[in-house]
Protein backbone atom coordinates (compact mmCIF):
# COMPACT_ATOMS: atom_id res chain seq x y z
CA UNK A 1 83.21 72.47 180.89
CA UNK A 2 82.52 75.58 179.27
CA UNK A 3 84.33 77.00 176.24
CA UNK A 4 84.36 80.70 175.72
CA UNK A 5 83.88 81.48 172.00
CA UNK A 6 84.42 84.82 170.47
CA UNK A 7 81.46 86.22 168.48
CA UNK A 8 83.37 86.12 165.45
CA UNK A 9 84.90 83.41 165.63
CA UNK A 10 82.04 81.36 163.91
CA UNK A 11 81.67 83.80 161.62
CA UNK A 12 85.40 83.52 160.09
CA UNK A 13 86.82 81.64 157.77
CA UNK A 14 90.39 80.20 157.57
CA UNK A 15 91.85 83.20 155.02
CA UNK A 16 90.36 85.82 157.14
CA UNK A 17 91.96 84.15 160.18
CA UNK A 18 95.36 84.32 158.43
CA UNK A 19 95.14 87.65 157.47
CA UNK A 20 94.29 89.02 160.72
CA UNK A 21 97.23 87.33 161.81
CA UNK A 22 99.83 88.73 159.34
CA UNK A 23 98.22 92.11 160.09
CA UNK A 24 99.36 91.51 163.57
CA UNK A 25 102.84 90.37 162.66
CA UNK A 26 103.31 92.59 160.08
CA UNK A 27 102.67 95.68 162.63
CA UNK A 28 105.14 94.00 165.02
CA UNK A 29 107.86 93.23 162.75
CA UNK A 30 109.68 95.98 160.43
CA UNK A 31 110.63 93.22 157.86
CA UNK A 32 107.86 91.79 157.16
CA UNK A 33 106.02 95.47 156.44
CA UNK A 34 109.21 96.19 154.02
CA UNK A 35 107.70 92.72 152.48
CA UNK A 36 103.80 94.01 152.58
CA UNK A 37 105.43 97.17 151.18
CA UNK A 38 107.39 95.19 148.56
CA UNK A 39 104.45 93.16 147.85
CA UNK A 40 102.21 96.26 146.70
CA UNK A 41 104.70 97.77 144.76
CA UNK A 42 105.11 94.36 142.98
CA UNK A 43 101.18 94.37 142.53
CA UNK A 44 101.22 97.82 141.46
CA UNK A 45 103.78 97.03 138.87
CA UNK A 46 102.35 94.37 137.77
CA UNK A 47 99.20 96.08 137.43
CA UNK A 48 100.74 99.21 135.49
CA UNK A 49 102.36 96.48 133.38
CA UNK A 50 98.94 94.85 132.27
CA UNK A 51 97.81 98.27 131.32
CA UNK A 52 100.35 99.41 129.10
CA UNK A 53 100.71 95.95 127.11
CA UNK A 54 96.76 96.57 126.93
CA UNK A 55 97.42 99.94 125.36
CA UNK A 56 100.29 99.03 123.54
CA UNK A 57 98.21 96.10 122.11
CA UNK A 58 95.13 98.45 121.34
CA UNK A 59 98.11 100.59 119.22
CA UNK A 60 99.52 98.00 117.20
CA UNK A 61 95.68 96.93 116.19
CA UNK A 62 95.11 100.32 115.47
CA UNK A 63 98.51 100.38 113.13
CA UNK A 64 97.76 97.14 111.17
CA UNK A 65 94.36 98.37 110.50
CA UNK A 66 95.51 101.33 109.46
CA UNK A 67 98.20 99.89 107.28
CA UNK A 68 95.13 97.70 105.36
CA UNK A 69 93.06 101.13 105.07
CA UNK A 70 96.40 101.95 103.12
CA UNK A 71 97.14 99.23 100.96
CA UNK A 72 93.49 99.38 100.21
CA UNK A 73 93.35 102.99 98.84
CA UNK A 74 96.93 102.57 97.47
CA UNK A 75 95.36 99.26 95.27
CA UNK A 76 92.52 101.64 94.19
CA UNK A 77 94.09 104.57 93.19
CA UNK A 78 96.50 102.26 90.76
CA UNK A 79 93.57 101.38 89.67
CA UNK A 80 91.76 104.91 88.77
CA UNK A 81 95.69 105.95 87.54
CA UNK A 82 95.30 103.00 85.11
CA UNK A 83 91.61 103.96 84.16
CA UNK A 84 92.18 107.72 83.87
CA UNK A 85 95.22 107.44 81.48
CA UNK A 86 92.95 104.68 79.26
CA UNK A 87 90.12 107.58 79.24
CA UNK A 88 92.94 110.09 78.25
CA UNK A 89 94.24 107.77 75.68
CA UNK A 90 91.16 107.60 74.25
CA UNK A 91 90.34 110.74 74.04
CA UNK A 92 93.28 111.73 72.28
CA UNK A 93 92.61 109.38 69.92
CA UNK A 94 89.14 110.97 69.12
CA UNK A 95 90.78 114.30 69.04
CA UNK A 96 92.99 113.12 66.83
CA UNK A 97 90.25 111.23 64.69
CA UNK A 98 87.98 114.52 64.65
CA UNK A 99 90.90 116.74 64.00
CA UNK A 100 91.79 114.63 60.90
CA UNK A 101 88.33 114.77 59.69
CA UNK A 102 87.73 118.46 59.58
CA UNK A 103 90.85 118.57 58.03
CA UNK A 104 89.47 116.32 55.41
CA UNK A 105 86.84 118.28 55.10
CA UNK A 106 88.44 121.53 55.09
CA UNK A 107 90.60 120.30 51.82
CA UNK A 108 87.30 118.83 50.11
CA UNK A 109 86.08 122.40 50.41
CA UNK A 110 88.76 124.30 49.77
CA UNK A 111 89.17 121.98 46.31
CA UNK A 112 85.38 122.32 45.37
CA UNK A 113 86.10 126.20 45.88
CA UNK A 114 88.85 126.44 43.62
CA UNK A 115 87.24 124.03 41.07
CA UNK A 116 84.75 126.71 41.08
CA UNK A 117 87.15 129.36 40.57
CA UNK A 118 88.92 127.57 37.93
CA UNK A 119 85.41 126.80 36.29
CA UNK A 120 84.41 130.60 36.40
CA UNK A 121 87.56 131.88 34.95
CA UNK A 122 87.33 129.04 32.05
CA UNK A 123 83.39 130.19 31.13
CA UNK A 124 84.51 133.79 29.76
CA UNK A 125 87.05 132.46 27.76
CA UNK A 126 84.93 130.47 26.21
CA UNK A 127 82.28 132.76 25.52
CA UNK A 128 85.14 135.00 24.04
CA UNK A 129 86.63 132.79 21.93
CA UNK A 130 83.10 132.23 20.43
């Protein structure tokens, strides 16, 4: 007894069988190509779906790094505020220091030059009176 094999039989495996033969039903039935068509658009969906949570994933990452980056250079510049009005503090201090100062110095002056005066304007009355 002979069996006739096809040559691809051997070849096949039992998915590939079963797809051929919902390829064949599918082309001879109308509803069950509205369910191959129903099934791609579900894989297509799903598909698009996976992408955009990717990218909308990818965002959000983006944003919270982003958000860091800002409460990063938000905690620095309080921190050069702070240090720039201690440097301007202090500097008006010293300006206030050195202005004093030459003040000072400006009356010692001013009193040395009218002790002079005063001492110049005594010396002929003396030599007068003599």
């Amino acid at each position: 007894m002979s069996t006739l094999k096809s040559p691809e039989a051997p070849s096949d495996k039992p998915a590939e069988i079963e797809q051929k033969i919902s390829a064949v039903r599918r082309q001879s039935n109308p509803v069950l190509q509205a369910e191959d068509t129903g099934e791609k658009a579900s894989t297509l969906l799903l598909r698009f779906s996976v992408d955009s949570t990717r990218e909308i994933d990818r965002l959000i990452d983006s944003l919270k790094n982003l958000r860091e980056k800002l409460k990063s250079d938000g905690i620095r510049l309080q921190r050069d505020i702070v240090e720039y009005a201690s440097l301007s503090q202090s500097a008006v201090q010293l300006t206030k220091i050195v202005t004093d100062s030459m003040n000072n110095m400006k009356g010692m002056s001013e009193a040395a030059s009218a002790g002079t005066r005063v001492h110049e304007s005594i010396v002929p009355k003396l030599k007068d009176e003599r």
